[in-house]
Protein backbone atom coordinates (compact mmCIF):
# COMPACT_ATOMS: atom_id res chain seq x y z
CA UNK A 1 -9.72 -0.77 10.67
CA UNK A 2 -8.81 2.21 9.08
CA UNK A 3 -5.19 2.84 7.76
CA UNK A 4 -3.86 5.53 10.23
CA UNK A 5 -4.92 3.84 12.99
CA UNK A 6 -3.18 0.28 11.77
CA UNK A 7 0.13 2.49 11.20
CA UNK A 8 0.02 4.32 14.88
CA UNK A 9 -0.48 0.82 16.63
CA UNK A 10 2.85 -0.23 14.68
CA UNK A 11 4.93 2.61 15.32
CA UNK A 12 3.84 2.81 19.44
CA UNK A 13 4.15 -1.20 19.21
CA UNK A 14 7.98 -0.67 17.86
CA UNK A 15 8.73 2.22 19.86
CA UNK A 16 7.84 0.31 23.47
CA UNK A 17 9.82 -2.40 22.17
CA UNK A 18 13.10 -0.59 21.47
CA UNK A 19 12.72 1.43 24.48
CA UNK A 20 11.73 -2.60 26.18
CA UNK A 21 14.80 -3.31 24.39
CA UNK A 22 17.18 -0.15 25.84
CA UNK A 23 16.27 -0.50 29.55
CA UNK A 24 16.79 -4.63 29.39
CA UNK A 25 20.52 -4.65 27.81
CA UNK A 26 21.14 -1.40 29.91
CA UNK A 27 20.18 -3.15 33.16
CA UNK A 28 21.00 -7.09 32.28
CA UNK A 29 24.59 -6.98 29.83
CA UNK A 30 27.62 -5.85 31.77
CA UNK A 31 28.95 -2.49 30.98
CA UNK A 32 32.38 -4.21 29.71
CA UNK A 33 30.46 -5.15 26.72
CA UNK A 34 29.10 -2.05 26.07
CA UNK A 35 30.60 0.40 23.85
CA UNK A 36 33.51 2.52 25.31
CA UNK A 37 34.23 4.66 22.15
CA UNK A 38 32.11 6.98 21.36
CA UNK A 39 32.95 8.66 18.81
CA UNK A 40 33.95 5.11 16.96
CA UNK A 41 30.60 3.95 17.46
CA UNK A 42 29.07 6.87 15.96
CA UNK A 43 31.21 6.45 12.62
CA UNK A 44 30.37 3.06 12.37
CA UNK A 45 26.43 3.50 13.29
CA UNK A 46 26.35 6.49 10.61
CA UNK A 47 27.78 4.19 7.97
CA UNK A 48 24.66 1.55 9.22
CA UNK A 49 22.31 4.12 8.66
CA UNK A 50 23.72 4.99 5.28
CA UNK A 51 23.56 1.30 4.28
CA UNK A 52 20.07 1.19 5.70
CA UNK A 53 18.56 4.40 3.92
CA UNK A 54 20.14 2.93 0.48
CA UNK A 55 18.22 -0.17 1.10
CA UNK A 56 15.17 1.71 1.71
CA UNK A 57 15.77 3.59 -1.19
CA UNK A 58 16.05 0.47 -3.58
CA UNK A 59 12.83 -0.95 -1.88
CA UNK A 60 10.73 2.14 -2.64
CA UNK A 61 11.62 2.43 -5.85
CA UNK A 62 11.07 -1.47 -6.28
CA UNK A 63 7.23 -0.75 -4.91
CA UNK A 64 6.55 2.58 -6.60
CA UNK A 65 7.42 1.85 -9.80
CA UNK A 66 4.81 -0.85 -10.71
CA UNK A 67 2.21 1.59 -8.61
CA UNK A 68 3.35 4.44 -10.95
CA UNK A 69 2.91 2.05 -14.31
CA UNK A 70 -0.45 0.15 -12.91
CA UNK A 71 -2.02 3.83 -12.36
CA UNK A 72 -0.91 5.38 -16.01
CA UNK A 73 -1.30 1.65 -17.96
CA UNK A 74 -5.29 1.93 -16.55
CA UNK A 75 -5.89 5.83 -17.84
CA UNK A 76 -4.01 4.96 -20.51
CA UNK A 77 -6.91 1.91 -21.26
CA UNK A 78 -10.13 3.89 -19.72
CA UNK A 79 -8.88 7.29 -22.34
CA UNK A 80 -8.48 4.98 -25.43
CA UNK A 81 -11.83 2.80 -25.05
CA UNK A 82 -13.36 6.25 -24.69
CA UNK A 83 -11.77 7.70 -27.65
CA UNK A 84 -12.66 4.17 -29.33
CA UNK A 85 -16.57 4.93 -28.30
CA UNK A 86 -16.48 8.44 -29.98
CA UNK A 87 -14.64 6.96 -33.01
CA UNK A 88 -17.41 4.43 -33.37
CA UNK A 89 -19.89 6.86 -33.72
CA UNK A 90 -18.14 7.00 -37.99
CA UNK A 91 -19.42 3.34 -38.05
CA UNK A 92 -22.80 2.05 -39.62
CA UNK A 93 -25.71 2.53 -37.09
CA UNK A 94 -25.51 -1.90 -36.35
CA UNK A 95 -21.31 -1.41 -36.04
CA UNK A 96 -21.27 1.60 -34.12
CA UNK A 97 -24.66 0.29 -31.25
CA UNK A 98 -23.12 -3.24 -31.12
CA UNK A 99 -19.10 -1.86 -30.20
CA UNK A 100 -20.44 1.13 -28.15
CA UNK A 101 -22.29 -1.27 -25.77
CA UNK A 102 -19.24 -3.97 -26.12
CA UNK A 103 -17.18 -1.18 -24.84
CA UNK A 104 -19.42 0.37 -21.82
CA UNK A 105 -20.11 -3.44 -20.65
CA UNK A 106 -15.99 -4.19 -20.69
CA UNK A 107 -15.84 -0.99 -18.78
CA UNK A 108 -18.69 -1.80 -16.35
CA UNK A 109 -17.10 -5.20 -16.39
CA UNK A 110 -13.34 -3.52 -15.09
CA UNK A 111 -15.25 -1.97 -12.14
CA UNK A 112 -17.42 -4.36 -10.85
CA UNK A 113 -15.41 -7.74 -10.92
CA UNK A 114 -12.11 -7.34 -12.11
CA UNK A 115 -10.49 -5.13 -10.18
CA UNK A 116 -11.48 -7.47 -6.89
CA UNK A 117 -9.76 -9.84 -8.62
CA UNK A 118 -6.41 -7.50 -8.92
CA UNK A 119 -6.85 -7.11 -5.57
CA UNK A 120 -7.72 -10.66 -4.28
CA UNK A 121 -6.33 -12.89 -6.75
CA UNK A 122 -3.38 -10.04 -8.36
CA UNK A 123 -4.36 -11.75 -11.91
CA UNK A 124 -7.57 -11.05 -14.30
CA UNK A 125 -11.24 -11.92 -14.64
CA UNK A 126 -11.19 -14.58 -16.98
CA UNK A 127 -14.64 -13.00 -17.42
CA UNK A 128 -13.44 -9.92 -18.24
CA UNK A 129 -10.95 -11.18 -20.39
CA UNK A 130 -13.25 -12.61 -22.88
CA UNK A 131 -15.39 -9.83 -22.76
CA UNK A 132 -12.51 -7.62 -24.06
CA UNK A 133 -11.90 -10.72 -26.34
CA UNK A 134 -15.27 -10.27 -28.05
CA UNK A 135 -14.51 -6.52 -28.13
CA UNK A 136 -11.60 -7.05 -29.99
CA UNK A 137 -13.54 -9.55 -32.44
CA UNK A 138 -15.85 -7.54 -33.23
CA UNK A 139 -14.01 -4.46 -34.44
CA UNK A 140 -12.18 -6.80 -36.49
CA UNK A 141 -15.53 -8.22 -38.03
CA UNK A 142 -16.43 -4.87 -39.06
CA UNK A 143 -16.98 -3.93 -42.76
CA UNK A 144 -16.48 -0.17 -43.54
CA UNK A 145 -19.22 0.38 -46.77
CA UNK A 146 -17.39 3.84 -47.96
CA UNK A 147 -14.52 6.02 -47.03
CA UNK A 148 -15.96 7.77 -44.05
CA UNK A 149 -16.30 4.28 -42.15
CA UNK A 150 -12.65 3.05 -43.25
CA UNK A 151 -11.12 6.31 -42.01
CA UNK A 152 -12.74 5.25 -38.77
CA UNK A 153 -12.61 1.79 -38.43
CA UNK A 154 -8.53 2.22 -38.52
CA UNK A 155 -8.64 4.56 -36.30
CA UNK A 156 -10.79 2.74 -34.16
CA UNK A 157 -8.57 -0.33 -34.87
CA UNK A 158 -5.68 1.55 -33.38
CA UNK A 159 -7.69 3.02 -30.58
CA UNK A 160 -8.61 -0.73 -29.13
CA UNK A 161 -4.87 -2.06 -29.69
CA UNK A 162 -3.53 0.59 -27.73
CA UNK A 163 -6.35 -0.18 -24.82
CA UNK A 164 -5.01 -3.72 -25.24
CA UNK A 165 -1.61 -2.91 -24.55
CA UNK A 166 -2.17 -0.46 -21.33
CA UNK A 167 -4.33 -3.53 -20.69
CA UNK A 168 -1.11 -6.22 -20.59
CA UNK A 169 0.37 -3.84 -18.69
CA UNK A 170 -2.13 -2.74 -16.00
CA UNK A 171 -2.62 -7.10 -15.93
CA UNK A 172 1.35 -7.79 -15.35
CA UNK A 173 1.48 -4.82 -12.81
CA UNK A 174 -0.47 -6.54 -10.04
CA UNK A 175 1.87 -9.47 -8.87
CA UNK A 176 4.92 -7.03 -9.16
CA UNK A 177 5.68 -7.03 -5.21
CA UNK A 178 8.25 -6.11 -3.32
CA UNK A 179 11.73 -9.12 -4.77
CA UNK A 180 11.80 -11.74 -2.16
CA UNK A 181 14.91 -11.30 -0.38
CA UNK A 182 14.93 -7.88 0.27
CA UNK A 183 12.10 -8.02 2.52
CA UNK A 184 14.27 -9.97 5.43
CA UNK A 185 16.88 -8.14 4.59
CA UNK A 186 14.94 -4.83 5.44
CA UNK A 187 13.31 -6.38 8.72
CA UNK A 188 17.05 -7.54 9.90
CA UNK A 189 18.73 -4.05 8.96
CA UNK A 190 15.95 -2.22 10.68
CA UNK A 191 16.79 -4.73 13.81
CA UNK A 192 20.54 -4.07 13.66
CA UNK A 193 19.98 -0.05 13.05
CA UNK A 194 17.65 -0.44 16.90
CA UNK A 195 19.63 -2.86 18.69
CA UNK A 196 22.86 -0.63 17.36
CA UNK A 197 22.49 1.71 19.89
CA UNK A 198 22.00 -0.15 22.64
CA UNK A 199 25.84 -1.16 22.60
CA UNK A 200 26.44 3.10 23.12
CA UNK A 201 26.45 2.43 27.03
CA UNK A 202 23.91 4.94 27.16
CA UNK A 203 22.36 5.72 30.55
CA UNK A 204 18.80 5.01 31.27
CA UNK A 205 17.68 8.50 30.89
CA UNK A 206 14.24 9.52 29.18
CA UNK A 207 15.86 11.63 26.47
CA UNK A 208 17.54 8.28 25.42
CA UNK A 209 14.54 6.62 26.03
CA UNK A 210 12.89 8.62 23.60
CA UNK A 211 15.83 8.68 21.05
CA UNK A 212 15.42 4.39 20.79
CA UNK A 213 11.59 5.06 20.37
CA UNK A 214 11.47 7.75 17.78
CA UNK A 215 14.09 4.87 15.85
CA UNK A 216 12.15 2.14 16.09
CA UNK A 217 8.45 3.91 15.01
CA UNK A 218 10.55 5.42 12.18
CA UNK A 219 11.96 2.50 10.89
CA UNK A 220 8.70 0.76 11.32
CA UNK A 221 6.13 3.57 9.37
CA UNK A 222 9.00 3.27 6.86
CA UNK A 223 8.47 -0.68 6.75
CA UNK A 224 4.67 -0.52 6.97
CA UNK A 225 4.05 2.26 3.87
CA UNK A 226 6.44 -0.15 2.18
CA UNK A 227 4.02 -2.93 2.82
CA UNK A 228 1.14 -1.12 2.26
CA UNK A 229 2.28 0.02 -1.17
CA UNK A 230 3.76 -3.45 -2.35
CA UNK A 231 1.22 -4.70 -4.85
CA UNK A 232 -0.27 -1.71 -7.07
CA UNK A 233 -4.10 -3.26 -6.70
CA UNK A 234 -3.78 -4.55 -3.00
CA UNK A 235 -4.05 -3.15 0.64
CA UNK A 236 -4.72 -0.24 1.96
CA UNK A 237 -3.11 2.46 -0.50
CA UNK A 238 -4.05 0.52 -3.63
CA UNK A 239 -4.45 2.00 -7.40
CA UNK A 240 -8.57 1.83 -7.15
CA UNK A 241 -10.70 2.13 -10.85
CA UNK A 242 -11.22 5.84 -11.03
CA UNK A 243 -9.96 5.78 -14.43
CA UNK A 244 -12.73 3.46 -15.54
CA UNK A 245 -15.83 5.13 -13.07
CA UNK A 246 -14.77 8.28 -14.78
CA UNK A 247 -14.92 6.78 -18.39
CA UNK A 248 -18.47 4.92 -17.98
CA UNK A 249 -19.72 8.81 -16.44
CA UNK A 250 -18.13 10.50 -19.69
CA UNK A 251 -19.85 8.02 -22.20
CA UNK A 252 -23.29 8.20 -20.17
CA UNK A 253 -23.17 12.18 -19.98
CA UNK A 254 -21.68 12.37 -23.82
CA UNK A 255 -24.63 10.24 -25.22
């Protein structure tokens, strides 16, 4: 189901449950237990919603940042294996076929199995793994006969250790969720920041009606982007490969 229409169901499913919500304390919990003040109640909801938003706050920045490092760690690998491609090209003719197609497989290799496993599994391909392995090997087993070739098989040494870095990182980026206990915490602060204003004694009008709903689909979209955006390589508004479709089109079109 697509994405926008997931997030309206939540939002109209929350908003008909805090307006459920309104009109059953309004009608069924005496008015002695309501709220008298006012303007006390509005201090003390305005410090809940401060509370609230800060928690939010923390929470996005707990999801975005390992989004934000999973994106730049995989253009980070897909520019430096293409960079390592061109470099090879300095290599004797055996050196420079052998690592060029060791390179566009691994890159083939990214695409077509191990991101599904970022997303499925949120760990490698063992697969792909060893096919970067070999990679790796390889440049190391090369021989450089004159100056020329030495020049570029450091550079080309470099070029793969920094793709093996952004590598590590793009790797550890996909179990970095959303830390354990905030995620109750948010659900029961976005509970108490609904259920708040029921205790305003506010009549069963439709204004108020709407001013419960528009709370609780806010405070739900806010909950389900969160969730959407928890794990960089999973769900709906995932990192996807573009970095590495766009480096196996630049090799094939720069050949």
């Amino acid at each position: 189901m697509n994405i926008a229409v997931i997030a309206s169901i939540v939002v109209v499913a929350a908003a008909a449950l805090s307006v459920i919500g309104f009109v059953v304390i309004s009608r069924k919990v005496p008015e002695r237990w309501l709220v008298a003040d006012a303007d006390a109640a509005g201090a003390l909801y305005a410090t809940i919603g401060m509370v609230y938003a800060i928690l939010i706050a923390l929470a996005a920045i707990a999801v975005w940042e390992p989004r934000t490092d999973a994106g730049q760690s995989a253009d980070r690998e897909a520019d430096s294996l293409i960079e390592a491609s061109w470099t090879a090209d300095g290599l004797a003719p055996a050196d420079r076929t052998e690592i060029q197609a060791l390179i566009g497989a691994y890159l083939r290799d990214v695409v077509d199995r191990e991101w599904a496993s970022l997303r499925d599994r949120r760990a490698a391909a063992p697969e792909t793994e060893a096919r970067f392995t070999r990679l790796r090997e390889r440049v190391s087993a090369v021989n450089p006969a004159d100056e020329p070739q030495r020049a570029a098989h450091q550079q080309l040494s470099a070029q793969i250790a920094d793709a093996a870095s952004a590598r590590r990182a793009r790797i550890a980026a996909a179990a970095e969720g959303m830390p354990g206990p905030l995620w109750p915490i948010l659900i029961i602060g976005g509970l108490i920041s609904v259920m708040f204003f029921y205790l305003f004694g506010l009549e069963r009008t439709f204004p108020n009606g709407l001013m419960m709903a528009v709370a609780g689909g806010m405070i739900a979209l806010l909950l389900f982007v969160l969730y959407q955006l928890e794990y960089p390589y999973s769900r709906s508004l995932a990192v996807g490969p573009d970095s590495f479709e766009t480096a196996i089109s630049q090799l094939k079109t720069g050949r």
